[in-house]
C-alpha atoms as a PDB file:
ATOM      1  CA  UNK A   1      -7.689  -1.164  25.416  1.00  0.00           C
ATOM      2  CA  UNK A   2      -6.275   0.436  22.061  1.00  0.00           C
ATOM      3  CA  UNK A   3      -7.354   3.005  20.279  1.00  0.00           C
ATOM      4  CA  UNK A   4      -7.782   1.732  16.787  1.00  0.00           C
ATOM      5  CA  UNK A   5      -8.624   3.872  13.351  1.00  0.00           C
ATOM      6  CA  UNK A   6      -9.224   0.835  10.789  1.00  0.00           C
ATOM      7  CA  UNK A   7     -10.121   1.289   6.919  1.00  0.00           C
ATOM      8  CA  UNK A   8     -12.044  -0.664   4.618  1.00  0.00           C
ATOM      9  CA  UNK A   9     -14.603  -1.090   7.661  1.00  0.00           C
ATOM     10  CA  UNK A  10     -17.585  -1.504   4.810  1.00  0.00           C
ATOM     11  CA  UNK A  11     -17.761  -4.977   4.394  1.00  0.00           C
ATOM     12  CA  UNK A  12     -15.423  -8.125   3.736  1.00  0.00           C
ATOM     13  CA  UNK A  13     -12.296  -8.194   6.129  1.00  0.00           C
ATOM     14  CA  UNK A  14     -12.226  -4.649   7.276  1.00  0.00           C
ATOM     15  CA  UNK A  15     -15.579  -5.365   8.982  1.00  0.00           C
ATOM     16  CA  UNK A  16     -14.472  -8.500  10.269  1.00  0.00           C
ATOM     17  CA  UNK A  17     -11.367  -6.937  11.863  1.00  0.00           C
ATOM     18  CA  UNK A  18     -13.610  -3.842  13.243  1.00  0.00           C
ATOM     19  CA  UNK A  19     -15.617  -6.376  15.009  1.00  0.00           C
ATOM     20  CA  UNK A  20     -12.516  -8.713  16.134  1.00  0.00           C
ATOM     21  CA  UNK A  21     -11.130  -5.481  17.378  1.00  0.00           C
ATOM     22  CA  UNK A  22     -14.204  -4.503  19.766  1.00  0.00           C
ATOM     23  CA  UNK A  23     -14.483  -8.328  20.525  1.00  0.00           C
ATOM     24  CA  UNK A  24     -10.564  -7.482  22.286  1.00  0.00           C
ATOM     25  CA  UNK A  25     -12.006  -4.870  24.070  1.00  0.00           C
ATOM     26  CA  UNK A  26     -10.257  -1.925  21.796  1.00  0.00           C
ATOM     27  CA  UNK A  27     -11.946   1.568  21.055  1.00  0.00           C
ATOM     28  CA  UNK A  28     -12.528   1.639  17.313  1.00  0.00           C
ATOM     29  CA  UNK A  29     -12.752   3.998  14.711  1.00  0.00           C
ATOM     30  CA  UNK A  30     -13.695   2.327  11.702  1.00  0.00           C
ATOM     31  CA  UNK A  31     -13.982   3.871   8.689  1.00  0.00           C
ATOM     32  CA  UNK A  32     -15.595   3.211   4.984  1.00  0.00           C
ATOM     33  CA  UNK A  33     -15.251   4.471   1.382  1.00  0.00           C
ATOM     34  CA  UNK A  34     -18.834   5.319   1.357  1.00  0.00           C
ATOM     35  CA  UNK A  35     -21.368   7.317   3.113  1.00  0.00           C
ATOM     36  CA  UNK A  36     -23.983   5.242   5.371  1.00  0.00           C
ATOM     37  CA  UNK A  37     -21.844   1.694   5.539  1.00  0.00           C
ATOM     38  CA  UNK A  38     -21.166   1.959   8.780  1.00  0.00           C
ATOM     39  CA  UNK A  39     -24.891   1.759   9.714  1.00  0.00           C
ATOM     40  CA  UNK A  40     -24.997  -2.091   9.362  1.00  0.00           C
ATOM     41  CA  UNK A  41     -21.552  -2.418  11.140  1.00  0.00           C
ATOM     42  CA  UNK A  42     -22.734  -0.418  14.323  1.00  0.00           C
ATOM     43  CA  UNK A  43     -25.430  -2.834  13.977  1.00  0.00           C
ATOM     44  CA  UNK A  44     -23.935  -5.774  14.201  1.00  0.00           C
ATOM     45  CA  UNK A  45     -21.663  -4.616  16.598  1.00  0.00           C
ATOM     46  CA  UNK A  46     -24.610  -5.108  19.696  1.00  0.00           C
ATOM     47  CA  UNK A  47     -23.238  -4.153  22.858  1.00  0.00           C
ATOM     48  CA  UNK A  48     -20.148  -3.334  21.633  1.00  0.00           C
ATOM     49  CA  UNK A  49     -20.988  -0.289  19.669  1.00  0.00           C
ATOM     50  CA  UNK A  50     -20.232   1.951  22.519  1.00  0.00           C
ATOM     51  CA  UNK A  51     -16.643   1.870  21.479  1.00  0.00           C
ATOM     52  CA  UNK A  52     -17.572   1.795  17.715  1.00  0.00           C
ATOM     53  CA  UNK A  53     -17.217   5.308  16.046  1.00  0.00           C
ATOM     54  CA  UNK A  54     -17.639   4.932  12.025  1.00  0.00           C
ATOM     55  CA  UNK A  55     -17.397   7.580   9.185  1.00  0.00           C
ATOM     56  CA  UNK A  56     -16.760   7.724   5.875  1.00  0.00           C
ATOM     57  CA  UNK A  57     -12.885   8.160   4.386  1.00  0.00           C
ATOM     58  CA  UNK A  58     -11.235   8.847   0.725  1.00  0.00           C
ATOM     59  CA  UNK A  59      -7.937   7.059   1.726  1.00  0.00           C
ATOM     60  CA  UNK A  60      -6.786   8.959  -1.817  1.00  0.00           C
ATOM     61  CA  UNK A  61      -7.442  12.502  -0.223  1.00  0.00           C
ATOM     62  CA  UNK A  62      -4.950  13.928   1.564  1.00  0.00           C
ATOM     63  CA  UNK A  63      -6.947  16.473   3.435  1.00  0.00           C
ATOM     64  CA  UNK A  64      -9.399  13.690   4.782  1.00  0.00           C
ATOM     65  CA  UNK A  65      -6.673  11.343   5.981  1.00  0.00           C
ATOM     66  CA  UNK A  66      -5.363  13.847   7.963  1.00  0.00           C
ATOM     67  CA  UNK A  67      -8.835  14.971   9.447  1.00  0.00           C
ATOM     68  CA  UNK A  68      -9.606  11.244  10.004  1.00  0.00           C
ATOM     69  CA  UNK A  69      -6.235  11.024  11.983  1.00  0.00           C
ATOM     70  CA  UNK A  70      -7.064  14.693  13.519  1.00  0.00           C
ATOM     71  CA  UNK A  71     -10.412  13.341  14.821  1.00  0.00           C
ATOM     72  CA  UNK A  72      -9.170  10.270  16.498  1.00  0.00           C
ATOM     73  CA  UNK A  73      -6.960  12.135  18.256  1.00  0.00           C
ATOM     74  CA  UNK A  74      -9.314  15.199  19.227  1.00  0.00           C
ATOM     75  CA  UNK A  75     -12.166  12.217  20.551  1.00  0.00           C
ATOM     76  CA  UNK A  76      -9.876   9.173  21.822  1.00  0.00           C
ATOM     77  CA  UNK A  77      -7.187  11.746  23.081  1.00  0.00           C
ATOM     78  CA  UNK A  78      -4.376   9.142  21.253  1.00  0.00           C
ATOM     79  CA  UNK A  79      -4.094   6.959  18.368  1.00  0.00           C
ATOM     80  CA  UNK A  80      -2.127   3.134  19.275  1.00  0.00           C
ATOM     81  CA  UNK A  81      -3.257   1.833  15.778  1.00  0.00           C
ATOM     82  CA  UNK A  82      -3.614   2.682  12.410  1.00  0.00           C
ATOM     83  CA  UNK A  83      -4.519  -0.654  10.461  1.00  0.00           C
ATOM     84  CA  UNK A  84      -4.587   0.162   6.492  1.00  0.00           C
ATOM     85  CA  UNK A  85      -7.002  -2.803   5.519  1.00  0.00           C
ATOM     86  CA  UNK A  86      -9.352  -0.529   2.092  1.00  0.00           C
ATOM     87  CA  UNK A  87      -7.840  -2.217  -0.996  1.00  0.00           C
ATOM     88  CA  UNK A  88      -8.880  -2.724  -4.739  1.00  0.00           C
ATOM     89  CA  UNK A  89      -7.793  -4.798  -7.446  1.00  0.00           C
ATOM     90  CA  UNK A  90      -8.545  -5.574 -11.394  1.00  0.00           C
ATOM     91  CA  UNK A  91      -7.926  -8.460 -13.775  1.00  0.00           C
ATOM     92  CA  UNK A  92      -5.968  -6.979 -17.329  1.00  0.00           C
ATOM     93  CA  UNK A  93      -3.513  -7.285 -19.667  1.00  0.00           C
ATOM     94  CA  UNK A  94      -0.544  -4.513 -19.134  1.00  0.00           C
ATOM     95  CA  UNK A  95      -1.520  -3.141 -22.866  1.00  0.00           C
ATOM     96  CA  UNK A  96      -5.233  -3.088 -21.600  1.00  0.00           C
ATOM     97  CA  UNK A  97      -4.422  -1.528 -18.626  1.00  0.00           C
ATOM     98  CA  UNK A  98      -3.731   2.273 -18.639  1.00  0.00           C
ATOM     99  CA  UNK A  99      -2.583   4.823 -16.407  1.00  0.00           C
ATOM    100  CA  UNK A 100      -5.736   5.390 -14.487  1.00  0.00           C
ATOM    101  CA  UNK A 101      -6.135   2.244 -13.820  1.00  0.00           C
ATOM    102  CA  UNK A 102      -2.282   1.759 -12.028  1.00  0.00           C
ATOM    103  CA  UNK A 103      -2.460   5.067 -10.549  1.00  0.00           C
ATOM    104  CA  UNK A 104      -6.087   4.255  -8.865  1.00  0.00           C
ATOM    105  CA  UNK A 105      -4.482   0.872  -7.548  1.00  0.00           C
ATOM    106  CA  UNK A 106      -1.533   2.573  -6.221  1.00  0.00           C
ATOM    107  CA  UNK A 107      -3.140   5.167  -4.726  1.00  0.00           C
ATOM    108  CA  UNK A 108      -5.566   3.022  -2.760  1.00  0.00           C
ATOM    109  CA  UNK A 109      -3.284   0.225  -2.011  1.00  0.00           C
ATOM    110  CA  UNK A 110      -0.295   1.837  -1.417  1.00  0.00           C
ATOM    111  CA  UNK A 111      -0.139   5.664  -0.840  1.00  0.00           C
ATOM    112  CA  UNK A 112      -3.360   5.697   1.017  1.00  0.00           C
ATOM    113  CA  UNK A 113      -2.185   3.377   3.751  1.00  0.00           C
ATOM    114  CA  UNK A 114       1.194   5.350   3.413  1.00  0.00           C
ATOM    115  CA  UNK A 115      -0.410   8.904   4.001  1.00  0.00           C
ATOM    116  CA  UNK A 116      -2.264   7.254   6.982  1.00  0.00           C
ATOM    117  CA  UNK A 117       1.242   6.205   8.088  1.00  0.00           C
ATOM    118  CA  UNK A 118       2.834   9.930   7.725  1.00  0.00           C
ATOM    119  CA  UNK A 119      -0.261  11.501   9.202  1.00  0.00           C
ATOM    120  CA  UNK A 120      -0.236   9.121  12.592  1.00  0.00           C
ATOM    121  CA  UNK A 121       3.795   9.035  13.071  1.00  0.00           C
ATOM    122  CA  UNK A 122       3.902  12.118  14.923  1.00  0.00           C
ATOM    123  CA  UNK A 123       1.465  11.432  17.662  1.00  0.00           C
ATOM    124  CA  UNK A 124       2.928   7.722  17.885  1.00  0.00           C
ATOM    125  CA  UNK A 125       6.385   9.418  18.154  1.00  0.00           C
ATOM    126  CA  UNK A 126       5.371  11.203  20.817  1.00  0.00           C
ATOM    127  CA  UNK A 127       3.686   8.684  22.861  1.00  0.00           C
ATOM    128  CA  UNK A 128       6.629   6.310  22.789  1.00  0.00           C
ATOM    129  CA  UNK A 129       5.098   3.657  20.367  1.00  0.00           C
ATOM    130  CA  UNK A 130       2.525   2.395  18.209  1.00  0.00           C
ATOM    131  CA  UNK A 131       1.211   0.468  15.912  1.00  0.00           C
ATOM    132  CA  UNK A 132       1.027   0.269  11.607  1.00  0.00           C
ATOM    133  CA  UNK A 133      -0.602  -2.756  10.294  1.00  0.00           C
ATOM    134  CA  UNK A 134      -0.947  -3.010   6.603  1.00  0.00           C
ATOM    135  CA  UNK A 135      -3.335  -5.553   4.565  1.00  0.00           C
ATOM    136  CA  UNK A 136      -0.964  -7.207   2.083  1.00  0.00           C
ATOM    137  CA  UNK A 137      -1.252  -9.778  -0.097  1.00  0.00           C
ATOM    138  CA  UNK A 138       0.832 -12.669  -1.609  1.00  0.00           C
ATOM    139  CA  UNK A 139       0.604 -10.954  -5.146  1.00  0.00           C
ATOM    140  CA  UNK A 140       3.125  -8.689  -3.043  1.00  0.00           C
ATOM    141  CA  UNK A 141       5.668 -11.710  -3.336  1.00  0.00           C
ATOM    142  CA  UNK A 142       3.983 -13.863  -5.470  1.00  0.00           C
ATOM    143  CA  UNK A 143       2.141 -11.826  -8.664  1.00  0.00           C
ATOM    144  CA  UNK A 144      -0.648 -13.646 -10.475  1.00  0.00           C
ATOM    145  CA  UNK A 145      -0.767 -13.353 -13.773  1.00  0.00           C
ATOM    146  CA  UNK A 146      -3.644 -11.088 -15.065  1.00  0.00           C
ATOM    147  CA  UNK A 147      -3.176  -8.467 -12.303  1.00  0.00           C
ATOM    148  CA  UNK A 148       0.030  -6.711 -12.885  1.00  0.00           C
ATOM    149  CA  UNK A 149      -1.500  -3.514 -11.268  1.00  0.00           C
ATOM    150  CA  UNK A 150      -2.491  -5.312  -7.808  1.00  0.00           C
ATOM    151  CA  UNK A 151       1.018  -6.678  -7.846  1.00  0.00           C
ATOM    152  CA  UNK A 152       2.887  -3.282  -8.711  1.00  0.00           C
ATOM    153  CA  UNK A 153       0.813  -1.800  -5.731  1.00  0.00           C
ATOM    154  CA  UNK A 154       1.248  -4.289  -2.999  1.00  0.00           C
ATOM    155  CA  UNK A 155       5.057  -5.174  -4.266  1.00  0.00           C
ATOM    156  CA  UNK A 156       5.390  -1.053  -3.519  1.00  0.00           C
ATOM    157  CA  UNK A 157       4.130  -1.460  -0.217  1.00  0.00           C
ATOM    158  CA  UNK A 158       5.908  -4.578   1.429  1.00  0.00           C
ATOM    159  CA  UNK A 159       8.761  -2.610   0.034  1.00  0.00           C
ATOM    160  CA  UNK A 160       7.555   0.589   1.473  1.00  0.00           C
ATOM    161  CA  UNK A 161       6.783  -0.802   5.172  1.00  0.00           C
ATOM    162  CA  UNK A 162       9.964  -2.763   5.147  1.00  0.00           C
ATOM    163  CA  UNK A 163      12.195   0.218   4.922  1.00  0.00           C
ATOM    164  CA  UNK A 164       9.604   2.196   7.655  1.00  0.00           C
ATOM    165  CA  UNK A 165      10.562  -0.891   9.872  1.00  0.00           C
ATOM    166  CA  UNK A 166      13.933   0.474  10.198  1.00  0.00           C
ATOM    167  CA  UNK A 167      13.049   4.170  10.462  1.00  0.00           C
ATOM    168  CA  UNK A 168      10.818   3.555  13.361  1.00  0.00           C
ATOM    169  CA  UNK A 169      12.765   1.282  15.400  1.00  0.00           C
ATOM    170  CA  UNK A 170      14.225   4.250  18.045  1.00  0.00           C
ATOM    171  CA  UNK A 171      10.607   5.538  19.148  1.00  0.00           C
ATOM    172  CA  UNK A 172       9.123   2.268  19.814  1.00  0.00           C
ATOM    173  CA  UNK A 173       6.699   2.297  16.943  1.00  0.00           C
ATOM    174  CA  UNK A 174       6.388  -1.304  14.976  1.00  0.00           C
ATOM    175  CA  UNK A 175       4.974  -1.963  11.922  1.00  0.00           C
ATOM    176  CA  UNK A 176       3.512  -5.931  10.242  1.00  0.00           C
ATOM    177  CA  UNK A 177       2.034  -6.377   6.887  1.00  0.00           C
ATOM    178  CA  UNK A 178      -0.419  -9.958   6.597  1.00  0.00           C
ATOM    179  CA  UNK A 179       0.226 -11.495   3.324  1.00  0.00           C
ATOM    180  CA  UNK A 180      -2.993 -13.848   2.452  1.00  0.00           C
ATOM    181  CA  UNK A 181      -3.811 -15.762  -1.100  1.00  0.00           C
ATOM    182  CA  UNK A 182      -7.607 -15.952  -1.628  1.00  0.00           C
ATOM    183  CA  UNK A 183     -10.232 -15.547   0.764  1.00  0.00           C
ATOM    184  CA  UNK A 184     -13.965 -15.158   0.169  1.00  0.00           C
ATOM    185  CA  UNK A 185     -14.878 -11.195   0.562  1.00  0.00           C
ATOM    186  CA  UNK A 186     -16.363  -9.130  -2.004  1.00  0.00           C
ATOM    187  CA  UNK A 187     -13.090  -8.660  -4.049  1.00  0.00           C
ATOM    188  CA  UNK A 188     -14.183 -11.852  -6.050  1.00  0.00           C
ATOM    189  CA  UNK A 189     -17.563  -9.434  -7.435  1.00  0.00           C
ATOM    190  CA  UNK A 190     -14.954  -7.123  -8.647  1.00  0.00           C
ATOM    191  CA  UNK A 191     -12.221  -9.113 -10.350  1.00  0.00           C
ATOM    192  CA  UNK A 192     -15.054 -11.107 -12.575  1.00  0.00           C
ATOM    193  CA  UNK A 193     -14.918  -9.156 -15.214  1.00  0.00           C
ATOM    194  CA  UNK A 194     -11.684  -8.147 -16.692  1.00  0.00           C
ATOM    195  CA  UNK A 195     -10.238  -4.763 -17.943  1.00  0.00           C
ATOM    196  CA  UNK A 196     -10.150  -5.328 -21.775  1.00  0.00           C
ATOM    197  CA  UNK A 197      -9.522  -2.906 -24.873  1.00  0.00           C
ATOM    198  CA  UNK A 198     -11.821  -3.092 -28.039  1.00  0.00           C
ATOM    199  CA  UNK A 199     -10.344  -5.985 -29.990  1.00  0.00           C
ATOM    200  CA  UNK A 200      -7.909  -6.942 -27.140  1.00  0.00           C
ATOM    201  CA  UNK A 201      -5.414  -9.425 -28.188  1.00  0.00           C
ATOM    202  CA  UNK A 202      -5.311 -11.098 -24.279  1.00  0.00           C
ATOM    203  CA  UNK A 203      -9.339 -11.497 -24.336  1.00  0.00           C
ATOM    204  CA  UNK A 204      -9.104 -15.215 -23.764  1.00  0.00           C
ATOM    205  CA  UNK A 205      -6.442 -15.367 -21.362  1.00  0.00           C
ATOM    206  CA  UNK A 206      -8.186 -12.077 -19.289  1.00  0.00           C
ATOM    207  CA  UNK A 207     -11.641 -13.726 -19.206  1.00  0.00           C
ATOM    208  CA  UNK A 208     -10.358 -17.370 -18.377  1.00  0.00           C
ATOM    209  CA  UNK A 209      -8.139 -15.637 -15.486  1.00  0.00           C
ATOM    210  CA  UNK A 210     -10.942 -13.318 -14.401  1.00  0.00           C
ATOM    211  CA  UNK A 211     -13.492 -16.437 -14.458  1.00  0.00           C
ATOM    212  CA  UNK A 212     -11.111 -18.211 -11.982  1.00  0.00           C
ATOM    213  CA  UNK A 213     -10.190 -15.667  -9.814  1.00  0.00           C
ATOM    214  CA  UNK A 214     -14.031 -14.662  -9.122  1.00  0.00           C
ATOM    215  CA  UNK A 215     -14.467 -19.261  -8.084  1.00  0.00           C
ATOM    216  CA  UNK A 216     -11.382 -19.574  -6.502  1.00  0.00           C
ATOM    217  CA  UNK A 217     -12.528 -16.479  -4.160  1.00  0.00           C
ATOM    218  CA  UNK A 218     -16.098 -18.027  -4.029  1.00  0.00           C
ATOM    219  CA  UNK A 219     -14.948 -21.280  -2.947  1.00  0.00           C
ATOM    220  CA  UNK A 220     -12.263 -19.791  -1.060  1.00  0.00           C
ATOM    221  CA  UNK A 221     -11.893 -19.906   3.208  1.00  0.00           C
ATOM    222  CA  UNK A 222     -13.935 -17.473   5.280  1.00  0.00           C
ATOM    223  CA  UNK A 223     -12.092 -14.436   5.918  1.00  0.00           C
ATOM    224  CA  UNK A 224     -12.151 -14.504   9.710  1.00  0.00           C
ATOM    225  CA  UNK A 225      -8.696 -15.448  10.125  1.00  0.00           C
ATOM    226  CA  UNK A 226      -7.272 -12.588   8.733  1.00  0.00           C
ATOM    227  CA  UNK A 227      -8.996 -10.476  10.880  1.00  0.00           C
ATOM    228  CA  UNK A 228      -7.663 -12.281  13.760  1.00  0.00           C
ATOM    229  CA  UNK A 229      -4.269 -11.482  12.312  1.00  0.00           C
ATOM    230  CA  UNK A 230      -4.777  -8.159  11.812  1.00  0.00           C
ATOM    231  CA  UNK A 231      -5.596  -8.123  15.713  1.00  0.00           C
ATOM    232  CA  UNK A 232      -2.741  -9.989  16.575  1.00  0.00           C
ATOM    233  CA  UNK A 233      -0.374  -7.536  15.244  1.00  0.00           C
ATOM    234  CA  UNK A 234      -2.086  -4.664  16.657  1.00  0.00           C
ATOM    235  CA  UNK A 235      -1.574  -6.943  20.656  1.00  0.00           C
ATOM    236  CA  UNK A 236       1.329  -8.475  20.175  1.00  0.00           C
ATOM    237  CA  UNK A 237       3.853  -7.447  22.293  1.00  0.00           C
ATOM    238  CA  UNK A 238       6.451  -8.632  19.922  1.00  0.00           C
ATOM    239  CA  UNK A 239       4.808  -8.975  16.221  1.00  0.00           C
ATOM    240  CA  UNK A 240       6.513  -9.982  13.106  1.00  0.00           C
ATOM    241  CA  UNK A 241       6.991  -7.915  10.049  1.00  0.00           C
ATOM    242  CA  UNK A 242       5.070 -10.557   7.921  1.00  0.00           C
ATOM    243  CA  UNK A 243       2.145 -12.454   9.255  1.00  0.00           C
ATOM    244  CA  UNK A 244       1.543 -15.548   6.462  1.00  0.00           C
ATOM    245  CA  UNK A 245      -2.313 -16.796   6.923  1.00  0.00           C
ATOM    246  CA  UNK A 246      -3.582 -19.692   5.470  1.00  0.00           C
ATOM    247  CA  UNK A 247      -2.125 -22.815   3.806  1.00  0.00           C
ATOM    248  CA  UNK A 248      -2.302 -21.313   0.602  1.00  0.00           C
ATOM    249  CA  UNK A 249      -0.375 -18.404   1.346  1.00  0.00           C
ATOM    250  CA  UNK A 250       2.048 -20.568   3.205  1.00  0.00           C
ATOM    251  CA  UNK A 251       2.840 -22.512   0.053  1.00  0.00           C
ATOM    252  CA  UNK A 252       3.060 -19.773  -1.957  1.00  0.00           C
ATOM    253  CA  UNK A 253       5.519 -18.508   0.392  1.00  0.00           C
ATOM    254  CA  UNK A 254       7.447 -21.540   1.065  1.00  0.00           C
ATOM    255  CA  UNK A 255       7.875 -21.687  -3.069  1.00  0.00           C
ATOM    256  CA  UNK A 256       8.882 -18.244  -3.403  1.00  0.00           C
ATOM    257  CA  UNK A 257      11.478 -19.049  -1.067  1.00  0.00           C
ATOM    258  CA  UNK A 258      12.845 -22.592  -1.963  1.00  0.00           C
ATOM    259  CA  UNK A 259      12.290 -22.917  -5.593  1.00  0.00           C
ATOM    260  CA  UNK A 260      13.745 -21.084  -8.271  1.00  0.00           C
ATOM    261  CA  UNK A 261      12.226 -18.253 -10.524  1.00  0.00           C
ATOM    262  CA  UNK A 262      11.517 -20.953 -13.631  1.00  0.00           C
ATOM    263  CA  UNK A 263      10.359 -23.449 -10.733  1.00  0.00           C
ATOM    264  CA  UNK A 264       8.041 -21.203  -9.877  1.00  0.00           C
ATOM    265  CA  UNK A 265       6.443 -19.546 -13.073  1.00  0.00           C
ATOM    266  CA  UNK A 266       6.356 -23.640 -13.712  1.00  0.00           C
ATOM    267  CA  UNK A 267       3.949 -24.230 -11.088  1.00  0.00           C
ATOM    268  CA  UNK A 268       2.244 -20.483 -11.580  1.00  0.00           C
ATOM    269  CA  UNK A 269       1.458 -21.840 -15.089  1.00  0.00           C
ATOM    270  CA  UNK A 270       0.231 -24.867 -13.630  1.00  0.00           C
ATOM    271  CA  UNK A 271      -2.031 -23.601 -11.015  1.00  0.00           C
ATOM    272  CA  UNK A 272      -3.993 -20.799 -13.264  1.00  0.00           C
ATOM    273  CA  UNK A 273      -4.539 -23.767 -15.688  1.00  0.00           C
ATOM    274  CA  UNK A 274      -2.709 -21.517 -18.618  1.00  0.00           C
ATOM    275  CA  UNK A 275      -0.551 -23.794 -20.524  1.00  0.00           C
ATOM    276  CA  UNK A 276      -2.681 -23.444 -23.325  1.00  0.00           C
ATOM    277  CA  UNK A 277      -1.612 -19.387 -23.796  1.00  0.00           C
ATOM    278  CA  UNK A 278       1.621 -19.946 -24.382  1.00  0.00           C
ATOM    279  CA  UNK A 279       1.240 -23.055 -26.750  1.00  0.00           C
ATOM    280  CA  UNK A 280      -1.585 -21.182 -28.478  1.00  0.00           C
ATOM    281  CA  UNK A 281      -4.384 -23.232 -28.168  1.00  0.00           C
ATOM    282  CA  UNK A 282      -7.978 -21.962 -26.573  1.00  0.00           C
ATOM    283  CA  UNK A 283      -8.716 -22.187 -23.512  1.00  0.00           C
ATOM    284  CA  UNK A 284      -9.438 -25.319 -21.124  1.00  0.00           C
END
């Protein structure tokens, strides 16, 4: 049995993983951005809610990751697991965009699972080992166009838990990031309508993007499997820095990797159906 703090615990695939996590028999505190989620979770959870603790947690607050962390340790007497899974994302131009908008994405998707990180080293450190496990993205490798801010923040972090790789390697402590296109969680509700200025110039382009991100994520695979890899890196004895899941993610990958940076804005073009933009027509 681990002891397991989780975010994003709410709904979509931080629930999943808080229930794939009891279902292995692991002690779980699983946390959500707002007051009273964790209500349906404990639910749902049956007989396994005896090992199901859930509160609410501002990843962006300093103070309350380090309670959160605090707590776990003061109840479970240890921590094996931190898995940062609480992310956000938007559909805009870069001019539409503005600096509240980046800095909210990068806090959430990138310095909250980082402060998490910092606040849980020290008692990992200590025991000998542990465990980080970070809920990526392939906009980390691969950005789409349209979301410039998701991309900044998870490009940070794959850089970010890279590098930590190599810090942690004398005390035992191993880190893995799960990279993952599109899956159907609540995300899609929340990318349908994009960030635009009064009188944007990038209005047709946003809203044609936004409009298939929010079907590709309808129509898109259950998110159960990326629960199981977030469990999998938290077990396995020997996990890899970068768990790929799901064929569309693979190809993405495999692309990134074989093809060149023209090959691949090619197909990019191609697969967001957004020739038109550049040859200034309307959209499709």
């Amino acid at each position: 049995m681990k002891v397991v703090l989780l975010t994003g615990a709410g709904s979509g695939v931080g629930a999943r993983a808080a229930l794939a996590h009891l279902a292995a028999g692991d002690h779980v505190f699983a946390t959500t951005h707002r007051p009273g989620q964790g209500a349906a979770l404990r639910e749902t959870a049956g007989d396994g809610a005896g090992r199901l603790v859930t509160f609410a947690l501002d990843v962006t607050d300093p103070q309350a990751v380090g309670a959160a962390i605090a707590r776990v340790i003061t109840e479970a007497g240890r921590i094996d697991v931190v898995s940062s899974i609480a992310g956000i994302s938007a559909v805009g131009a870069l001019e539409d965009c503005d600096d509240a908008l980046y800095t909210r994405l990068w806090e959430v998707n990138c310095l909250g699972p980082l402060r998490l990180a910092r606040a849980a080293l020290p008692h990992m450190r200590a025991a000998g080992g542990g465990r980080l496990v970070f809920m990526s993205s392939m906009a980390g490798r691969v950005p789409v166009p349209g979301e410039s801010a998701y991309a900044a923040s998870k490009h940070a972090l794959e850089g970010a838990v890279e590098s930590l790789s190599f810090e942690l390697a004398r005390w035992g402590v191993r880190v893995g990031l799960v990279e993952a296109s599109y899956h159907r969680t609540p995300i899609g509700q929340k990318v349908a309508t994009p960030v635009l200025r009064p009188g944007s110039a990038y209005a047709p382009l946003m809203t044609h993007l936004a409009t298939l991100a929010a079907s590709t994520i309808a129509a898109a695979p259950d998110p159960a499997p990326l629960a199981e890899a977030l469990v999998r890196l938290a077990h396995d004895p020997d996990p890899p820095l970068r768990l790929v899941v799901g064929a569309r993610a693979q190809a993405l990958a495999e692309a990134r990797a074989a093809g060149s940076d023209a090959d691949l804005a090619q197909a990019t073009e191609d697969r967001m159906r957004m020739r038109w933009w550049r040859e200034g027509g309307g959209p499709p």
